[in-house]
Protein backbone atom coordinates (compact mmCIF):
# COMPACT_ATOMS: atom_id res chain seq x y z
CA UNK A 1 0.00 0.00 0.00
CA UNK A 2 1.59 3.39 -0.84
CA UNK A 3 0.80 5.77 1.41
CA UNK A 4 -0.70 9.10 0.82
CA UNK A 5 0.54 12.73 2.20
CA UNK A 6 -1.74 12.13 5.21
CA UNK A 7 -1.54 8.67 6.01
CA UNK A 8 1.18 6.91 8.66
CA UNK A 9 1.48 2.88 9.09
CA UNK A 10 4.12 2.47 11.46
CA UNK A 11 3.15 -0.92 12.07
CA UNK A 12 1.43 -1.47 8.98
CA UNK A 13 -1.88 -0.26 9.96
CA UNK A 14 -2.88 2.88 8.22
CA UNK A 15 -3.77 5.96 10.16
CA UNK A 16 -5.41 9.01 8.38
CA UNK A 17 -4.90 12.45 10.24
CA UNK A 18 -6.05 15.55 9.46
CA UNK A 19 -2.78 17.80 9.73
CA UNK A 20 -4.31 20.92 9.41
CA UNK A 21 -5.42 20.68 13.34
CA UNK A 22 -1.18 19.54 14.19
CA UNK A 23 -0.57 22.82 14.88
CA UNK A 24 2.68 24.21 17.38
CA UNK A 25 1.75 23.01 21.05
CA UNK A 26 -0.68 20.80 19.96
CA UNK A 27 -0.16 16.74 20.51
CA UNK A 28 -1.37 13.12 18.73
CA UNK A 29 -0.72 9.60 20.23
CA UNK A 30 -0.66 7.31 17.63
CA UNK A 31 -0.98 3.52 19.05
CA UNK A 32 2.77 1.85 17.37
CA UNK A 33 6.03 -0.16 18.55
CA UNK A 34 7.72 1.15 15.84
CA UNK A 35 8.23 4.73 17.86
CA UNK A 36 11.02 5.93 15.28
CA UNK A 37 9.50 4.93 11.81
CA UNK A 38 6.38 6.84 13.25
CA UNK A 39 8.40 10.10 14.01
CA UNK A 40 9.64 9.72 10.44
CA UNK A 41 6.91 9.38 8.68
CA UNK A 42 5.20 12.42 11.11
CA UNK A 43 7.46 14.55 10.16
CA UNK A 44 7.21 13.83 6.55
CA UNK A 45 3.64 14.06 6.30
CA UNK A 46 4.24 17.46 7.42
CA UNK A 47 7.18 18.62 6.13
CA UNK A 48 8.64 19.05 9.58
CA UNK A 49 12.29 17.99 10.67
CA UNK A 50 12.12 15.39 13.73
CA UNK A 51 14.00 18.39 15.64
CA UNK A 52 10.64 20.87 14.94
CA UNK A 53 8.94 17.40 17.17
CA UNK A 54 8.85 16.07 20.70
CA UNK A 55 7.89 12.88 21.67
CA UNK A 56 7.55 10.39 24.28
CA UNK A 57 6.57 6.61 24.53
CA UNK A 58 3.98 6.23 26.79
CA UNK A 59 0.60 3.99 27.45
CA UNK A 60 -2.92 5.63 26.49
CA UNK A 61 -6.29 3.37 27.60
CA UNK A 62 -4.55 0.42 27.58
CA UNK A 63 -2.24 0.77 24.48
CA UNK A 64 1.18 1.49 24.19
CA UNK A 65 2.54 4.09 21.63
CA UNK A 66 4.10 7.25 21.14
CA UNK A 67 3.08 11.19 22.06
CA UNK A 68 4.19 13.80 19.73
CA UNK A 69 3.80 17.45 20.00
CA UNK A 70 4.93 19.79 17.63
CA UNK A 71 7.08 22.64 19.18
CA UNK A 72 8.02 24.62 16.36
């Protein structure tokens, strides 16, 4: 599956997101194991550099992933 501008699979599950709303100070947890292929493909969905990003692995309800917010 190729993925479109604003689509992520970091563990092979597509995830749509509308970017517009990822604006700076704002925050998504996206439910992966694959933390850095998700900051990577974040960031090129985007068009940000992993620096303009923050993020944190963490457990939301019950499922493990990764927070991002965007700082810059």
């Amino acid at each position: 599956m190729k993925l479109h501008w604003d689509d992520i699979d970091p563990d092979g599950v597509s995830l749509s997101v509308d970017w517009d709303l990822f604006v700076v100070g704002s925050s998504l947890f996206i439910p992966c194991i694959n933390h850095k292929k998700a900051v990577r493909q974040v960031a090129n969905a985007t068009g940000l550099r992993s620096r303009d990003l923050t993020f944190i692995a963490t457990i939301v309800d019950d499922k493990y992933g990764i927070r991002i917010w965007r700082v810059t």
